[in-house]
N, C-alpha and C. Protein backbone atom coordinates (compact mmCIF):
# COMPACT_ATOMS: atom_id res chain seq x y z
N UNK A 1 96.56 83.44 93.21
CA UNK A 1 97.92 83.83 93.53
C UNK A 1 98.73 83.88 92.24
N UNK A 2 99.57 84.96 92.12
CA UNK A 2 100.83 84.70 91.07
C UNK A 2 101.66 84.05 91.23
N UNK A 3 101.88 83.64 90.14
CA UNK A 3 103.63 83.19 89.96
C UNK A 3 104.61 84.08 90.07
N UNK A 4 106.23 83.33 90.61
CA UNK A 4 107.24 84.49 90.73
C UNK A 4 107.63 85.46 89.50
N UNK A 5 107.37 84.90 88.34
CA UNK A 5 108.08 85.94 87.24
C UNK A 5 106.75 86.83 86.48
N UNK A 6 105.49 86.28 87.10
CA UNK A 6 104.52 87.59 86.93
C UNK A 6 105.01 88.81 87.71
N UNK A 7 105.28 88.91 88.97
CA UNK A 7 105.15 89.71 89.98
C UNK A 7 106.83 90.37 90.06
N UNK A 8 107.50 89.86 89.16
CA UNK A 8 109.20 90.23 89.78
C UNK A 8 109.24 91.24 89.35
N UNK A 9 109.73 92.06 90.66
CA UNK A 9 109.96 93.52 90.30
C UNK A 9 108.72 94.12 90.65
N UNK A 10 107.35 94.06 91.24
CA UNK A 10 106.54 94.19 91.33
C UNK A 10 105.92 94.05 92.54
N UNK A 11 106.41 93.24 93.15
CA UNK A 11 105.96 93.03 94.84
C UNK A 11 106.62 93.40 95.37
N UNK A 12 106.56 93.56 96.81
CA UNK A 12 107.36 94.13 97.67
C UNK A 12 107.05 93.17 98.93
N UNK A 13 108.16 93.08 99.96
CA UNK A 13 108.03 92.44 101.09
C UNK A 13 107.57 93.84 102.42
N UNK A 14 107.12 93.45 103.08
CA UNK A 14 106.53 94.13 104.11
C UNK A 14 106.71 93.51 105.91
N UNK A 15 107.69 93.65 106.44
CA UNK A 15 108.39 92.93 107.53
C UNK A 15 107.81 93.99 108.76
N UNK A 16 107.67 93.46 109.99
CA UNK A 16 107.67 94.37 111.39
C UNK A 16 106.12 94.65 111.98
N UNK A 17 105.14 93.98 110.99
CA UNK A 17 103.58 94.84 111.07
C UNK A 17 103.50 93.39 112.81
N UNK A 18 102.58 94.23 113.22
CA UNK A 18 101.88 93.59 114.40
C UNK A 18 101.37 92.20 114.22
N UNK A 19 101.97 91.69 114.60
CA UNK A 19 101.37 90.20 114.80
C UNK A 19 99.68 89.90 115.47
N UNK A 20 99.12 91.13 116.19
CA UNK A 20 97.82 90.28 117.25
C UNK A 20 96.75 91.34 116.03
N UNK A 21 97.54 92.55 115.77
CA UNK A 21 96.40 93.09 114.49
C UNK A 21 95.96 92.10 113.74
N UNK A 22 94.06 92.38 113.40
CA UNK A 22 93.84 91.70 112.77
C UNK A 22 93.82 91.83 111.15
N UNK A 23 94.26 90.61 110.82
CA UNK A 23 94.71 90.28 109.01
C UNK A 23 93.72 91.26 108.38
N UNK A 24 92.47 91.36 108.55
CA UNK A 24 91.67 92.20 106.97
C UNK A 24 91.89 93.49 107.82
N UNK A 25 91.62 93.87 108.87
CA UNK A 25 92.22 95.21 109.19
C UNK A 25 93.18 95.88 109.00
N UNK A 26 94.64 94.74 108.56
CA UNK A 26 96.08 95.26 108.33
C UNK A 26 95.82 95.20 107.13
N UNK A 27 95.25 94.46 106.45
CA UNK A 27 95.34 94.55 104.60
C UNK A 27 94.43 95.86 104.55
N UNK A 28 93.84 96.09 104.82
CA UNK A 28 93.09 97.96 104.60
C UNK A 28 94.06 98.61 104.76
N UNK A 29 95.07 98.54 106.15
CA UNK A 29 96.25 99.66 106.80
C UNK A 29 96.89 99.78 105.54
N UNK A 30 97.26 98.24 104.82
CA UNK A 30 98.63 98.38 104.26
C UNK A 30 97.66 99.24 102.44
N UNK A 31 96.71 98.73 102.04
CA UNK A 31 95.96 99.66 100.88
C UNK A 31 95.91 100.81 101.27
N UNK A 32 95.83 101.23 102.35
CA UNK A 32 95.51 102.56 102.55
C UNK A 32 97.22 103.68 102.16
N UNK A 33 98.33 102.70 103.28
CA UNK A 33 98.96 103.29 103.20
C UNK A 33 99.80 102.95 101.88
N UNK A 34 99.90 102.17 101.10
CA UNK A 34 100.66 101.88 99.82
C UNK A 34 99.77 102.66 98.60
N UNK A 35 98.53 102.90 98.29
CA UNK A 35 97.67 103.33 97.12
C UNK A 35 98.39 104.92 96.94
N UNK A 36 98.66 105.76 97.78
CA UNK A 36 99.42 106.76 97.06
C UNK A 36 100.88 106.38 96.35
N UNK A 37 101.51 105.70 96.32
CA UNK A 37 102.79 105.20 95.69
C UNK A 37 102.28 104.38 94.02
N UNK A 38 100.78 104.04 93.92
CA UNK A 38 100.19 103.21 92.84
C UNK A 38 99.78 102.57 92.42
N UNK A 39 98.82 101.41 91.86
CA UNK A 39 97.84 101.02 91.71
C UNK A 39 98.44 99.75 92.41
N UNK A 40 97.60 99.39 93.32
CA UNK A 40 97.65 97.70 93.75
C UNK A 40 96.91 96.62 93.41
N UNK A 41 97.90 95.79 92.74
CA UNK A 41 96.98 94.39 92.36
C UNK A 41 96.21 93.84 93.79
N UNK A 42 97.33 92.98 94.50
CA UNK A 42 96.95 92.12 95.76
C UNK A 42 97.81 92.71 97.00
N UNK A 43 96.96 92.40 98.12
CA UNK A 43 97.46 92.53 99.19
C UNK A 43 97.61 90.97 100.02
N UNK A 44 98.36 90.55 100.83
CA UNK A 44 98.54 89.18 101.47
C UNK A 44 99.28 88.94 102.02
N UNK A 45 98.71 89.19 103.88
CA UNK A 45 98.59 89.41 105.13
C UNK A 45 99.19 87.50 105.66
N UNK A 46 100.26 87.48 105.76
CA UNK A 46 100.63 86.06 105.70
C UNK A 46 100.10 85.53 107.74
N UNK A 47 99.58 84.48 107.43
CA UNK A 47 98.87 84.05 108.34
C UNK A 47 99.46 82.60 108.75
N UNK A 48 99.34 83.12 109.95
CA UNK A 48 99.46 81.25 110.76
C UNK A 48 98.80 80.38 110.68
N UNK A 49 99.11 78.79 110.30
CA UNK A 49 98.13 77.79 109.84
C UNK A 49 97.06 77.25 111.05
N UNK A 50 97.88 77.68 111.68
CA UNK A 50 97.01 77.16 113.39
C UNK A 50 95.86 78.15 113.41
N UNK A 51 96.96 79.47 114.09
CA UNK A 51 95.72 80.56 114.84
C UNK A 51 94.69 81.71 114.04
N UNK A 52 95.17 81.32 112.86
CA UNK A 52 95.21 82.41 111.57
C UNK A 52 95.41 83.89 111.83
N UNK A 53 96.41 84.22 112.69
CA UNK A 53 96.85 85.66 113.21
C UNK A 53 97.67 85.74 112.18
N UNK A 54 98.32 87.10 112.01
CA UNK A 54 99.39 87.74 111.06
C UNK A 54 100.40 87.09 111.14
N UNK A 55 101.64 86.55 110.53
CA UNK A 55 102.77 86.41 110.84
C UNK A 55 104.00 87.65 111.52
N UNK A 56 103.10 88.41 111.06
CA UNK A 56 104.41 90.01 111.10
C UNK A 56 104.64 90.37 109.46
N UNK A 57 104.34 90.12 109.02
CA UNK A 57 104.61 90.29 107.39
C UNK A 57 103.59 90.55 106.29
N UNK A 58 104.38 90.74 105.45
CA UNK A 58 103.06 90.85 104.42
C UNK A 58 103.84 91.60 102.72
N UNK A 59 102.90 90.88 101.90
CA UNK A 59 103.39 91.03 100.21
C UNK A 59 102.30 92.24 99.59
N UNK A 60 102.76 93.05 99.27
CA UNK A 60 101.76 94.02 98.67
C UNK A 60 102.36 93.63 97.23
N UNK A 61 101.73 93.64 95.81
CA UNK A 61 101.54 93.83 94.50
C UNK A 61 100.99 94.88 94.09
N UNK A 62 102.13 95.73 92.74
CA UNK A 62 101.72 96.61 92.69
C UNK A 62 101.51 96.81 90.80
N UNK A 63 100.99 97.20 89.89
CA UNK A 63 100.41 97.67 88.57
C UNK A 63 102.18 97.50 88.11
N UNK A 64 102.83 98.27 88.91
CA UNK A 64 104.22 98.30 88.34
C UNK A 64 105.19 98.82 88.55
N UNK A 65 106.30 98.24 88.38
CA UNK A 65 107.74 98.36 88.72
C UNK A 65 108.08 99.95 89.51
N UNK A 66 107.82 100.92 89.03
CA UNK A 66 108.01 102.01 89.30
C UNK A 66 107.07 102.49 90.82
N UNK A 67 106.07 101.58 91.05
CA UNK A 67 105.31 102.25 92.15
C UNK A 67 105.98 101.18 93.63
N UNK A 68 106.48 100.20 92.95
CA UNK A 68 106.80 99.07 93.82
C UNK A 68 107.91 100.05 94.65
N UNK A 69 108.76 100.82 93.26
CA UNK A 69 110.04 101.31 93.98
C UNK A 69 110.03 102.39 94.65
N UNK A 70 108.39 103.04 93.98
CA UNK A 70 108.12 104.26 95.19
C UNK A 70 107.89 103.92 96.43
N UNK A 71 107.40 102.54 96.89
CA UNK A 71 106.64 102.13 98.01
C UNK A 71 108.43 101.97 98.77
N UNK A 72 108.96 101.30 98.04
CA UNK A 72 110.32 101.10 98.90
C UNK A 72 111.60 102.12 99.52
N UNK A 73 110.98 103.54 98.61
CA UNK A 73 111.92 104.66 98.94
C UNK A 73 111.13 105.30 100.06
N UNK A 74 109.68 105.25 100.09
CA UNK A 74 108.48 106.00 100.75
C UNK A 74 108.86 105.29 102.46
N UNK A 75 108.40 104.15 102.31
CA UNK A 75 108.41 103.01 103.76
C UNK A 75 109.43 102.72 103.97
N UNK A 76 110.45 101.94 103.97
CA UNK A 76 111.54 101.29 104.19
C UNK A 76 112.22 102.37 105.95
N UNK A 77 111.89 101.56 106.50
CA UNK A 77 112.80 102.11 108.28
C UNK A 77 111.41 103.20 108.51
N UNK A 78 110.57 103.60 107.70
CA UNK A 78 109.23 104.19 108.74
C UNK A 78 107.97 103.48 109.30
N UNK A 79 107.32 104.06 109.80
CA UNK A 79 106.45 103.81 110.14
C UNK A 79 104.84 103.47 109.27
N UNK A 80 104.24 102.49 109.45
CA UNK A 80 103.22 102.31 109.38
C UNK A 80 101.99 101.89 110.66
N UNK A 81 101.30 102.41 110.72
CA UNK A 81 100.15 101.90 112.09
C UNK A 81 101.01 101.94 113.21
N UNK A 82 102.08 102.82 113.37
CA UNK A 82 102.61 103.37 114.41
C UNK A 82 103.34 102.30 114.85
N UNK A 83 104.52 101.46 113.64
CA UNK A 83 105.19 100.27 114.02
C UNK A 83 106.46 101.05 112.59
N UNK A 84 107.56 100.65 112.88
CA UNK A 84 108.69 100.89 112.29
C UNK A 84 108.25 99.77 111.04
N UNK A 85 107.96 99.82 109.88
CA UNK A 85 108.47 98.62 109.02
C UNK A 85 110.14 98.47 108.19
N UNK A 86 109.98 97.46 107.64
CA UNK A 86 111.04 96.80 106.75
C UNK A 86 110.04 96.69 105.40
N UNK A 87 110.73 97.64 104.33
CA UNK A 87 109.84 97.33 103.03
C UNK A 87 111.17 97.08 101.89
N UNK A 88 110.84 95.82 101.21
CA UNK A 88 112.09 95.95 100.02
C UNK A 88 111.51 94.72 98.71
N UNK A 89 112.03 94.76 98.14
CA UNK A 89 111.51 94.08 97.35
C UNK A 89 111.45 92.94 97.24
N UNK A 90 110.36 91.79 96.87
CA UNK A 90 110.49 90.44 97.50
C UNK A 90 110.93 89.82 96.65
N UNK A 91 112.04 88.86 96.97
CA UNK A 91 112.50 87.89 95.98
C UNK A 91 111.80 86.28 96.12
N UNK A 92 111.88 85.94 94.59
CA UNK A 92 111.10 84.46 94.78
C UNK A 92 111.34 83.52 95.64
N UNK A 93 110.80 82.15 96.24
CA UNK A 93 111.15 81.49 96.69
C UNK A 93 112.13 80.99 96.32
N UNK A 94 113.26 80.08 97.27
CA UNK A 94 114.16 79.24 96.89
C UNK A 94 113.81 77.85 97.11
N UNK A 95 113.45 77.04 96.04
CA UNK A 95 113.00 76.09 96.76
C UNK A 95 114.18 74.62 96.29
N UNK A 96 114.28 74.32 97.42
CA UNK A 96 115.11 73.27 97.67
C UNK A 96 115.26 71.83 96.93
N UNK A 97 115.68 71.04 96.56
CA UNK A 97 115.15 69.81 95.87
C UNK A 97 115.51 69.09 96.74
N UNK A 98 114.84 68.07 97.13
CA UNK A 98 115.14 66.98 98.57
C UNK A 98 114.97 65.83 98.22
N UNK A 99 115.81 64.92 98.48
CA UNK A 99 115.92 63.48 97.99
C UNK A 99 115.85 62.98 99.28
N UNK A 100 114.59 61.54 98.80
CA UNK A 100 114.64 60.81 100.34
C UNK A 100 116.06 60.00 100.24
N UNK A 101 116.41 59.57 101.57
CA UNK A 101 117.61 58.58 100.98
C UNK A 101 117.48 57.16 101.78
C-alpha cells in the first residue's frame, strides 16, 4: 500500500459500485473501465472485515496526475457496470489524536 503524499493527486475515490459484486470481478470492471484515461498503478476494492464483500467503494491509482483528472471528468455522475458512480479525487485520511482520560 502507499502512503498519502505518494499517491496525492493521483488516486481517485470511486463511490456507488455494487456492494454483492464480487471484489476481483469489480477490480477487472474498474481496470477495464479506468485503463483508457491511463496507466494504473493499484486498484482496491474496499472490503468488509466480516463478510469480505465490497463496501460500495473503491481507490483506483493512477501513473499520474493528469489521467487521475481524466478519470474524474470521464466518470463522475456516469455509469459504470450499469450503476451511476461518484468519482473525485481522494483525499488523505484525517486521523484523529485520542487521549484516554
Amino acid at each position: 500500500m502507499f502512503n498519502d503524499e505518494e499517491v496525492f493527486g493521483r488516486r481517485i475515490f470511486v463511490g456507488g459500485l455494487d456492494r454483492l459484486e464480487d471484489p476481483l470481478a469489480l477490480e477487472q470492471i474498474l481496470r477495464e473501465a479506468f485503463e483508457p484515461c491511463g496507466r494504473i498503478v493499484d486498484v482496491h476494492v474496499v472490503r468488509d472485515f466480516e463478510t469480505s464483500m465490497g463496501r460500495g467503494f473503491a481507490f483506483v491509482t493512477f501513473a499520474d496526475e493528469m489521467s487521475a483528472q481524466a478519470a474524474i471528468s470521464q466518470y463522475d455522475g456516469n455509469e459504470i457496470d450499469g450503476r451511476r458512480v461518484g468519482v473525485s479525487l481522494a483525499r488523505p485520511i484525517e486521523r484523529k489524536n485520542r487521549r484516554e482520560s
